[in-house]
N, C-alpha and C. Protein backbone atom coordinates (compact mmCIF):
# COMPACT_ATOMS: atom_id res chain seq x y z
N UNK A 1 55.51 146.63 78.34
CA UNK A 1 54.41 145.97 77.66
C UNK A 1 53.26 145.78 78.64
N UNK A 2 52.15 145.85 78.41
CA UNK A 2 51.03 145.50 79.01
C UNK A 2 50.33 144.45 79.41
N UNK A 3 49.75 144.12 80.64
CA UNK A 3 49.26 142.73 80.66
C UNK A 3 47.84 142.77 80.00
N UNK A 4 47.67 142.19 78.92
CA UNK A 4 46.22 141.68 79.06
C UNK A 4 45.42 140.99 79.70
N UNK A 5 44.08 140.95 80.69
CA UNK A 5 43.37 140.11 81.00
C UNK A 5 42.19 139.96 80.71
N UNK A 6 42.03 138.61 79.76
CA UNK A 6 41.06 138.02 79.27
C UNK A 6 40.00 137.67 80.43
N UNK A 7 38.98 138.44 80.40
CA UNK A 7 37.90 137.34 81.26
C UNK A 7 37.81 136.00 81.19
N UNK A 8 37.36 134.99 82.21
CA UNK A 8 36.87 133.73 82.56
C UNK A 8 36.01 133.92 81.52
N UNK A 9 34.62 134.32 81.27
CA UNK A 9 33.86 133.58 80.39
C UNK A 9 34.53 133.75 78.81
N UNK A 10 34.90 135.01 78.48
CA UNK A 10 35.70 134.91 77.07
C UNK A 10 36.83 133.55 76.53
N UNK A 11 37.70 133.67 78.14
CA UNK A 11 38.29 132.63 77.28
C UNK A 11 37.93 131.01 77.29
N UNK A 12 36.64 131.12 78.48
CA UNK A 12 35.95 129.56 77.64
C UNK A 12 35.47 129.90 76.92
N UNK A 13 34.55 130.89 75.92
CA UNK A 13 33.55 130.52 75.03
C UNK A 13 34.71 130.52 73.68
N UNK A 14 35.97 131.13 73.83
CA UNK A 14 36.94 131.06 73.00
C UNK A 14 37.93 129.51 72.47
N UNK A 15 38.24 129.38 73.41
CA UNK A 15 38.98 128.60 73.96
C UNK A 15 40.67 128.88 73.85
N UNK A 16 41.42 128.09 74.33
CA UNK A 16 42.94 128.11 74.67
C UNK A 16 43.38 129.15 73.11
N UNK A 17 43.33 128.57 71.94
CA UNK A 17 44.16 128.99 70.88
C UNK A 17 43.51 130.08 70.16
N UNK A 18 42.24 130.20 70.18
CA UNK A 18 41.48 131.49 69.82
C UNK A 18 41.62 132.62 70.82
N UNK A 19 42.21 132.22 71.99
CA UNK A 19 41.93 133.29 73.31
C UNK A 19 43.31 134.14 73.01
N UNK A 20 44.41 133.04 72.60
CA UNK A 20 45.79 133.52 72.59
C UNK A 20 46.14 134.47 71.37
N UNK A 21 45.42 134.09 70.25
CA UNK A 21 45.09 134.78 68.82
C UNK A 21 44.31 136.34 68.82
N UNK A 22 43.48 135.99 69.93
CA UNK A 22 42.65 137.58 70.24
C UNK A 22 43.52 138.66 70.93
N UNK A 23 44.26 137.77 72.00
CA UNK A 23 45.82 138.99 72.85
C UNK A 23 46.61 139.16 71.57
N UNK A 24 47.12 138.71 70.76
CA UNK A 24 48.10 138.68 69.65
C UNK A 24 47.02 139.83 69.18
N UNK A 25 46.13 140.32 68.29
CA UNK A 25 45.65 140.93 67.66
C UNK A 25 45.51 141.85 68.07
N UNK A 26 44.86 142.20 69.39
CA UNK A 26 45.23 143.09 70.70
C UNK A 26 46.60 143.66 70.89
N UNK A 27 47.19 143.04 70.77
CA UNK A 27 48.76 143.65 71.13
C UNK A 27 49.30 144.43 69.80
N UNK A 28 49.06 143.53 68.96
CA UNK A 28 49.39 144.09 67.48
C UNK A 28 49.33 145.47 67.31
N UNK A 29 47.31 145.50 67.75
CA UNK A 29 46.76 147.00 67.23
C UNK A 29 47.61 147.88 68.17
N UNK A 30 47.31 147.73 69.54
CA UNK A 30 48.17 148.70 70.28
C UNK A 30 49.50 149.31 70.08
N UNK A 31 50.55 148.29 69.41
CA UNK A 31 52.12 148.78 68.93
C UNK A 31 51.44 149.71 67.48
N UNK A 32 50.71 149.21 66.75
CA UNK A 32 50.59 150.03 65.30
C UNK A 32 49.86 151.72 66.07
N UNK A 33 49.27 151.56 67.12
CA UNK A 33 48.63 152.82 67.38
C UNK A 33 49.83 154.02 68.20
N UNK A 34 50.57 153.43 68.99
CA UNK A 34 51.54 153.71 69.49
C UNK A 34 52.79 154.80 67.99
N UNK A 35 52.80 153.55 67.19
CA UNK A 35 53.61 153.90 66.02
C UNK A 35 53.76 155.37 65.61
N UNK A 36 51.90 155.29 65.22
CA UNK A 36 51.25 156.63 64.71
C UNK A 36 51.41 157.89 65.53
N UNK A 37 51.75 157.57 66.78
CA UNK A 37 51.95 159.07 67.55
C UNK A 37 52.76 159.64 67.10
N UNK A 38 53.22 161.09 67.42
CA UNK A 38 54.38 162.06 67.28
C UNK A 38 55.21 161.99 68.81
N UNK A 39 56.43 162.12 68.17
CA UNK A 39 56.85 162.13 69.16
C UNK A 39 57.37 163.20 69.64
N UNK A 40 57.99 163.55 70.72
CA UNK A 40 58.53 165.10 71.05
C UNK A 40 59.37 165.47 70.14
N UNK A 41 60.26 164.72 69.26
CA UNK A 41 61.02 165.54 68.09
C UNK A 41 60.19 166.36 67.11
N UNK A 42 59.38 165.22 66.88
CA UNK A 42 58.04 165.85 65.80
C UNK A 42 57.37 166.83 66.05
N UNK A 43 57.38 166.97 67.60
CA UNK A 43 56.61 168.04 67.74
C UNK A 43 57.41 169.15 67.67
N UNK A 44 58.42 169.11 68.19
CA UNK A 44 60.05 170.37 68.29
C UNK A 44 59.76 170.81 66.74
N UNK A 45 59.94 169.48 66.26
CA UNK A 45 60.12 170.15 64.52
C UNK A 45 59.15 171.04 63.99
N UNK A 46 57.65 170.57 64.12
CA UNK A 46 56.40 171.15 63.78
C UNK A 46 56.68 172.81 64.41
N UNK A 47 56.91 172.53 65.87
CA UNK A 47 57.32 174.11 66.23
C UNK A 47 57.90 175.06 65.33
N UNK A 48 59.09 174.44 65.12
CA UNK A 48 60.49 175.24 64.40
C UNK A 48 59.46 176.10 63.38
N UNK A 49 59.59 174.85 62.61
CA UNK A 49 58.52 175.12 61.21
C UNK A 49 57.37 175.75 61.26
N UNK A 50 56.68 175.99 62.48
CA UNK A 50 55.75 176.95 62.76
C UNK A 50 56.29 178.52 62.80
N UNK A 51 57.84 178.42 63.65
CA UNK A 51 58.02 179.95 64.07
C UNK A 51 58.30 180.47 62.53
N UNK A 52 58.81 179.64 62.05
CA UNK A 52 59.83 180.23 60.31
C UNK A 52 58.74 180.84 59.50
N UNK A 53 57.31 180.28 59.76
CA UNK A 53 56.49 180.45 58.94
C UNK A 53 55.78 181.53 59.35
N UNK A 54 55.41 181.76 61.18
CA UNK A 54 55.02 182.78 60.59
C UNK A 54 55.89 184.45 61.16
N UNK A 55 57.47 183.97 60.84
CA UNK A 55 58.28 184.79 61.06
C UNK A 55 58.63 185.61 59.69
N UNK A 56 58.15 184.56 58.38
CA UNK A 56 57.79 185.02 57.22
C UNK A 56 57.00 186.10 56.90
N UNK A 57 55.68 185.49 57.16
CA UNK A 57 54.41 186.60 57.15
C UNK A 57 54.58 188.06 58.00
N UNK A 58 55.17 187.42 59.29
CA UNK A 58 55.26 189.01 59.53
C UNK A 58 56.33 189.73 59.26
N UNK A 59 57.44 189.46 58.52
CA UNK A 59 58.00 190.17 57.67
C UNK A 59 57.41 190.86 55.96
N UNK A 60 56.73 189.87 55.88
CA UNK A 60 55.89 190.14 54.83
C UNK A 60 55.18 191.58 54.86
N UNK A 61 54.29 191.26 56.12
CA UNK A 61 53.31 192.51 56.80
C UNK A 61 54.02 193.46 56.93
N UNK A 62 54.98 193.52 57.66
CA UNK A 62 55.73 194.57 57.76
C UNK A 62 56.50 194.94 57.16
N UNK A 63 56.62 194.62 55.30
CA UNK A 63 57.34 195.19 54.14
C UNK A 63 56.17 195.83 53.29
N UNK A 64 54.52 195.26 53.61
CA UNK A 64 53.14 196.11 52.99
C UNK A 64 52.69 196.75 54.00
N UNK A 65 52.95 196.98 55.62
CA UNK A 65 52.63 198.08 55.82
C UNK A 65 53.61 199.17 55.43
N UNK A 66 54.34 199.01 55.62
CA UNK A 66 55.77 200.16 55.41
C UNK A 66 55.66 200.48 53.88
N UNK A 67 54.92 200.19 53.05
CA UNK A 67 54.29 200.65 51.78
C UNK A 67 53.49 201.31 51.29
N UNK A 68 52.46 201.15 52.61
CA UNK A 68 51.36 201.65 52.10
C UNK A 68 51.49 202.86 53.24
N UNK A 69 52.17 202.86 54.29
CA UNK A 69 52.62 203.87 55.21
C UNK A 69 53.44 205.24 53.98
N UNK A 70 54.23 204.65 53.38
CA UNK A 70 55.02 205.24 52.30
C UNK A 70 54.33 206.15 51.31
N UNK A 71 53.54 205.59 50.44
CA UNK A 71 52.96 205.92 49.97
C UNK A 71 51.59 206.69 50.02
């Protein structure tokens, strides 16, 4: 976890319970942003699912060239 440090003038013009409410909100956003990442599985997976796809197409390609080679 991270330390936050509040500046001297923020947390007087804040004070004690507004200062502690602003790190809380702060911390909050940071875990929800964290959340949103991918993580290396996600990315493994995205891979996979990349090669399949375009291991497709070029089977594809290479059942319309061999067609039009044919013909």
């Amino acid at each position: 976890m991270s330390v936050i440090t509040i500046p001297r003038v923020l947390r007087e013009t804040l004070g004690d319970e507004a200062t502690e409410a602003f790190v809380k909100v702060i911390s909050e956003v940071g875990l929800d942003s964290r959340r949103d990442l991918a993580t290396k599985e996600d990315l493994f997976k995205v891979e996979l699912n990349l090669k399949e796809e375009i291991a497709k197409v070029e089977a594809g390609l290479r059942g319309e060239i061999a067609k039009v080679e044919a013909g």
